[in-house]
C-alpha atoms as a PDB file:
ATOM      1  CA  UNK A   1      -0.417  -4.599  23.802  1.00  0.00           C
ATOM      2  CA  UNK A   2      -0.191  -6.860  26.962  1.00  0.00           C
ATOM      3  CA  UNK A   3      -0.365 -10.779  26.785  1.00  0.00           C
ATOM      4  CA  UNK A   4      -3.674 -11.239  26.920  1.00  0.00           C
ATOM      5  CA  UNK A   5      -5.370 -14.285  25.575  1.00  0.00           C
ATOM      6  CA  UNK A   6      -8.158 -12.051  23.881  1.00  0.00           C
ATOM      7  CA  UNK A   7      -5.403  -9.494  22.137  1.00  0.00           C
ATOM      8  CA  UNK A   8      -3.997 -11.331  18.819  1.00  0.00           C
ATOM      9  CA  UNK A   9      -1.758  -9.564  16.408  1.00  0.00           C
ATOM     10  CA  UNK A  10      -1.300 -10.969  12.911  1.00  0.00           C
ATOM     11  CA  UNK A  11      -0.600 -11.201   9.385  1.00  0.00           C
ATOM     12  CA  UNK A  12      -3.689 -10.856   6.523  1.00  0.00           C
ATOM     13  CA  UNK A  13      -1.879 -12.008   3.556  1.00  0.00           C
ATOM     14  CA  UNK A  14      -0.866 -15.517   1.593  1.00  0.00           C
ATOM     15  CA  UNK A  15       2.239 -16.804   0.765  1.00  0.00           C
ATOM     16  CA  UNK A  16       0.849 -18.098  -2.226  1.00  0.00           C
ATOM     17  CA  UNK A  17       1.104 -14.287  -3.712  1.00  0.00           C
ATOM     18  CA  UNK A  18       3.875 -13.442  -1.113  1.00  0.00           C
ATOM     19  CA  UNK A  19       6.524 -16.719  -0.688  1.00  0.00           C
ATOM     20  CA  UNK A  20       9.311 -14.586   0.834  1.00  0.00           C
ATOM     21  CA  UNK A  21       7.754 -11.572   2.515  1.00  0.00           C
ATOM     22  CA  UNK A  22       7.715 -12.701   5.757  1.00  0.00           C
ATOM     23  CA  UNK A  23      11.381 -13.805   6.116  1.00  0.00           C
ATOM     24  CA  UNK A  24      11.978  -9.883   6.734  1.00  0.00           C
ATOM     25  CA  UNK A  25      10.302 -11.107  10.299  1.00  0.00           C
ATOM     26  CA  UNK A  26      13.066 -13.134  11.179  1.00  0.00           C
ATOM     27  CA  UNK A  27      11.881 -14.951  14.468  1.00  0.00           C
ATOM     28  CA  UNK A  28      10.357 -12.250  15.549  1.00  0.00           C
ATOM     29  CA  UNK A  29       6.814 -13.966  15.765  1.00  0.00           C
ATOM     30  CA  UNK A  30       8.130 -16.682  17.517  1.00  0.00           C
ATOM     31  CA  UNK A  31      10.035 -14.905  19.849  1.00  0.00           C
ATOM     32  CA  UNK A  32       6.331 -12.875  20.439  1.00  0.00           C
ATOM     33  CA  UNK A  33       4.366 -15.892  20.575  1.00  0.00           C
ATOM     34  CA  UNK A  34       6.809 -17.568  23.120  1.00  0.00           C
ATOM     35  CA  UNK A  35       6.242 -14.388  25.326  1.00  0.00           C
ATOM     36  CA  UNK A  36       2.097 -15.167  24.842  1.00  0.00           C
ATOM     37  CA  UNK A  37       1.493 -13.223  22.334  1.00  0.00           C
ATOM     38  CA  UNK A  38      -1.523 -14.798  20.132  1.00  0.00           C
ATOM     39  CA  UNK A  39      -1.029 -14.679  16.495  1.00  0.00           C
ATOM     40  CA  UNK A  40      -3.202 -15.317  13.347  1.00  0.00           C
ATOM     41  CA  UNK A  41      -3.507 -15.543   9.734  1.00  0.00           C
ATOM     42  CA  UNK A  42      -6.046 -13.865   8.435  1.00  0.00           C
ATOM     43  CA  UNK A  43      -5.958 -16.294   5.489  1.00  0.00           C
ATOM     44  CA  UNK A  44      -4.817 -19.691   4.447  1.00  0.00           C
ATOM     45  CA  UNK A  45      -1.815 -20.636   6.378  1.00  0.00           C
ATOM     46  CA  UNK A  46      -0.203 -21.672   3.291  1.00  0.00           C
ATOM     47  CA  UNK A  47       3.634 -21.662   4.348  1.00  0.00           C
ATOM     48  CA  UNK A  48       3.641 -19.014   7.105  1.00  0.00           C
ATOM     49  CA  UNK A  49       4.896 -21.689   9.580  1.00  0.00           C
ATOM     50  CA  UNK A  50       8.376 -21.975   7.131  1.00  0.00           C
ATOM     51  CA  UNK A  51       8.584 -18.380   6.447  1.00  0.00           C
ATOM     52  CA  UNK A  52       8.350 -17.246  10.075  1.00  0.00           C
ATOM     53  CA  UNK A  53      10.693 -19.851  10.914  1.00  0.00           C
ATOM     54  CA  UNK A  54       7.512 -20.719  13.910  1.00  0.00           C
ATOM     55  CA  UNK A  55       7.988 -24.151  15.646  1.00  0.00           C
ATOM     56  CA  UNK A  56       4.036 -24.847  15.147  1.00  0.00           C
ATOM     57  CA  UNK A  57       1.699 -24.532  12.124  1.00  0.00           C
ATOM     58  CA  UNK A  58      -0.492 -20.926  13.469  1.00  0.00           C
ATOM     59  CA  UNK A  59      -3.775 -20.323  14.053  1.00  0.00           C
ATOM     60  CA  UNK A  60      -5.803 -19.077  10.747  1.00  0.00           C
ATOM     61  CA  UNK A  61      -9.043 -17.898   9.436  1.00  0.00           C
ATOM     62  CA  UNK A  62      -8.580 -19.958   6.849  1.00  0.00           C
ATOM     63  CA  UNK A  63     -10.090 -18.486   2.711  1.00  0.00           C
ATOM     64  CA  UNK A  64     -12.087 -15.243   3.641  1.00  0.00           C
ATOM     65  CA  UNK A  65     -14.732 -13.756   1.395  1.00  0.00           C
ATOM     66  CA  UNK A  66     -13.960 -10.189   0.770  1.00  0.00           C
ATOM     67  CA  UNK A  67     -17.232  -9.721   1.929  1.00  0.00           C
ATOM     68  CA  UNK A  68     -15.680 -10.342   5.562  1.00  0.00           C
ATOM     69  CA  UNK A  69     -12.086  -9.472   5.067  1.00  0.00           C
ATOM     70  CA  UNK A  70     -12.360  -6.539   6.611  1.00  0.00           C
ATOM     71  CA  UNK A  71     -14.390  -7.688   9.816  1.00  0.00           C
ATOM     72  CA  UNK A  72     -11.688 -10.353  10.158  1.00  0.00           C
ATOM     73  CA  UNK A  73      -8.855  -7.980   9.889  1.00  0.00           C
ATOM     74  CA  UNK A  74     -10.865  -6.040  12.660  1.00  0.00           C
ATOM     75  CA  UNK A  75     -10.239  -8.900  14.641  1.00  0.00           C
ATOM     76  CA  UNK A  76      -6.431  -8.158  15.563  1.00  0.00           C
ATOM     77  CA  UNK A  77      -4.692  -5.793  17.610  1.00  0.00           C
ATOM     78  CA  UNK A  78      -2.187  -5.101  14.968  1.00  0.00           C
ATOM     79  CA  UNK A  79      -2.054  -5.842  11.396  1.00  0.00           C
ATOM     80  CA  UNK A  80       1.530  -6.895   9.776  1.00  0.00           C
ATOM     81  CA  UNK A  81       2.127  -6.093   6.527  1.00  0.00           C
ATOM     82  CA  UNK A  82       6.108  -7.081   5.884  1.00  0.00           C
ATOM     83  CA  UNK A  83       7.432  -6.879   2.539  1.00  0.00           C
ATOM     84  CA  UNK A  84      10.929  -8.072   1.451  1.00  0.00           C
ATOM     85  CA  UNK A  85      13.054  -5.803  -0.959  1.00  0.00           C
ATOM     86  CA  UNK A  86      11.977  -6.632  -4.695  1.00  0.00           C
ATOM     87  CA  UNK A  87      11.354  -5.350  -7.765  1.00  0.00           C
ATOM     88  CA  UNK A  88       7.688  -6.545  -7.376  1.00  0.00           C
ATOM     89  CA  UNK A  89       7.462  -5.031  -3.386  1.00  0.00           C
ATOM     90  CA  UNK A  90       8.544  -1.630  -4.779  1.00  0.00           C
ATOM     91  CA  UNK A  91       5.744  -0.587  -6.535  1.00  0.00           C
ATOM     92  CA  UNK A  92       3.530  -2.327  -4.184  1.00  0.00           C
ATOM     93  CA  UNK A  93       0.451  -0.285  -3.266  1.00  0.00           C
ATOM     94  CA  UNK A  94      -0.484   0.867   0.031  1.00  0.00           C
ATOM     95  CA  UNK A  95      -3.311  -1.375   0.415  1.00  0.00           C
ATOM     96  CA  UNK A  96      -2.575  -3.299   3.421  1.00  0.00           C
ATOM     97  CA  UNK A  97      -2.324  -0.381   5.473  1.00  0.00           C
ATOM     98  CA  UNK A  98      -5.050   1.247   4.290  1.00  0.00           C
ATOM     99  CA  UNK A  99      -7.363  -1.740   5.150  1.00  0.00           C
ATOM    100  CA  UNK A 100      -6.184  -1.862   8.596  1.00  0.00           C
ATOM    101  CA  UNK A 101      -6.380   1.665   9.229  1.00  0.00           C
ATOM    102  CA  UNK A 102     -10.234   1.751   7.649  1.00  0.00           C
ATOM    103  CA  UNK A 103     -11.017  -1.119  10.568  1.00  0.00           C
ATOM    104  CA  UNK A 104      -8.990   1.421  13.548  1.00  0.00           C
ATOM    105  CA  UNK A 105      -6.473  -1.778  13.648  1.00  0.00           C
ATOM    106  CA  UNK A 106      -2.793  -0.189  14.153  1.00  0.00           C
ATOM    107  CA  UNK A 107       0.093  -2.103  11.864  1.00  0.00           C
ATOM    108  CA  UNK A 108       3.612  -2.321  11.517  1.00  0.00           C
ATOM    109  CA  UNK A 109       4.871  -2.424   8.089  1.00  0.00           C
ATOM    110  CA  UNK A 110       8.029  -2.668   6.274  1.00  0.00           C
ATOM    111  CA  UNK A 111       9.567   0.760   4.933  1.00  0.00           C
ATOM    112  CA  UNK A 112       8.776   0.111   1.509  1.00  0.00           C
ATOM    113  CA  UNK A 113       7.965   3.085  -0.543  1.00  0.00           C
ATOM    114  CA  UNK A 114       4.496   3.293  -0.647  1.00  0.00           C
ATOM    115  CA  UNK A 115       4.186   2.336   2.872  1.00  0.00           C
ATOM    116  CA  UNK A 116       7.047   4.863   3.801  1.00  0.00           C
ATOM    117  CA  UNK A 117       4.589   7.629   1.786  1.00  0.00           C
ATOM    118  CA  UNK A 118       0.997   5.674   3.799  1.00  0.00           C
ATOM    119  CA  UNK A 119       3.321   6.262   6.926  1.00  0.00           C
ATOM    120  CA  UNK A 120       4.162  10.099   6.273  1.00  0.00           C
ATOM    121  CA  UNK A 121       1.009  10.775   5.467  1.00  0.00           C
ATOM    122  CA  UNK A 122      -1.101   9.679   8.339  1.00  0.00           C
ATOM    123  CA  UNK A 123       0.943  11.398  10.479  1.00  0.00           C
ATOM    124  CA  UNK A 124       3.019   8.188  11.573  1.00  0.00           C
ATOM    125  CA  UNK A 125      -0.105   5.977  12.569  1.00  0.00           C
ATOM    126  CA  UNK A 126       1.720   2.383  12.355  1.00  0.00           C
ATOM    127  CA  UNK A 127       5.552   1.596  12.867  1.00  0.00           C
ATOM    128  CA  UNK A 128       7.754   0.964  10.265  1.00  0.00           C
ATOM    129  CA  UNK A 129      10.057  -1.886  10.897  1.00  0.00           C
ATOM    130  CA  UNK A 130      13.541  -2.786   8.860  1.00  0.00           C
ATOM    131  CA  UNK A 131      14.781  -5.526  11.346  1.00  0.00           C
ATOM    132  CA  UNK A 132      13.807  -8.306  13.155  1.00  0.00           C
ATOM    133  CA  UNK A 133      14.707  -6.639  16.332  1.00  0.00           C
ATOM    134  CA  UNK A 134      11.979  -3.833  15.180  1.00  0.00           C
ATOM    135  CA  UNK A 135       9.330  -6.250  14.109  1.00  0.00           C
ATOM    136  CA  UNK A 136       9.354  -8.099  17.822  1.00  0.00           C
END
């Protein structure tokens, strides 16, 4: 992906069901954004700006229907789908990779287990990312 005002990556999620998954980012999406990088919520943008640690509310989509979620997740260049370590994030399902990957969006994802299995089984079609450093 090259800075281009037309390529966005994002996040299609809520903090409202996820509060602390995105602090696995670090400043990552800042550090992206201040490069040019475009990035969205696909969603409310709740308290993204806090757990990203951003200087500036992002851009977002705002509530979207599930009748469009997946046209709006179609919309990015890559999906994120962190996910802090938790009792609740371990038996999370694969979900958010499998919607990106039904739209042909690529995603980076923590290694949780169920993403770890999504990962091995597509045949590594995303990045899995433990760090800040490997989210930016």
């Amino acid at each position: 992906m090259s800075a281009e005002q037309d390529e966005v990556f994002g996040w299609p999620g809520t903090t409202m069901s996820h509060p602390n998954d995105l602090s696995v980012c670090g400043k990552a999406v800042q550090q992206l954004i201040d490069d040019n990088y475009q990035f969205r919520v696909v969603g409310p943008s709740s308290k993204v700006k806090e757990g990203l640690r951003l200087t500036a509310e992002p851009e977002s989509t705002g509530v979207v229907s599930m009748y469009a979620w997946a046209s709006k997740i179609a919309e990015l260049q890559v999906s994120m789908a962190p996910l802090e370590i938790s009792p609740f994030n371990s038996s999370k399902s694969r979900l958010k990779l499998a919607e990106a990957s039904a739209v042909g969006v690529p995603w980076g994802a923590s290694p949780r287990t169920e993403y770890r299995r999504f990962y091995k089984e597509s045949g590594g079609a995303g990045l899995l990312a433990d760090t800040p450093k490997d989210w930016y």
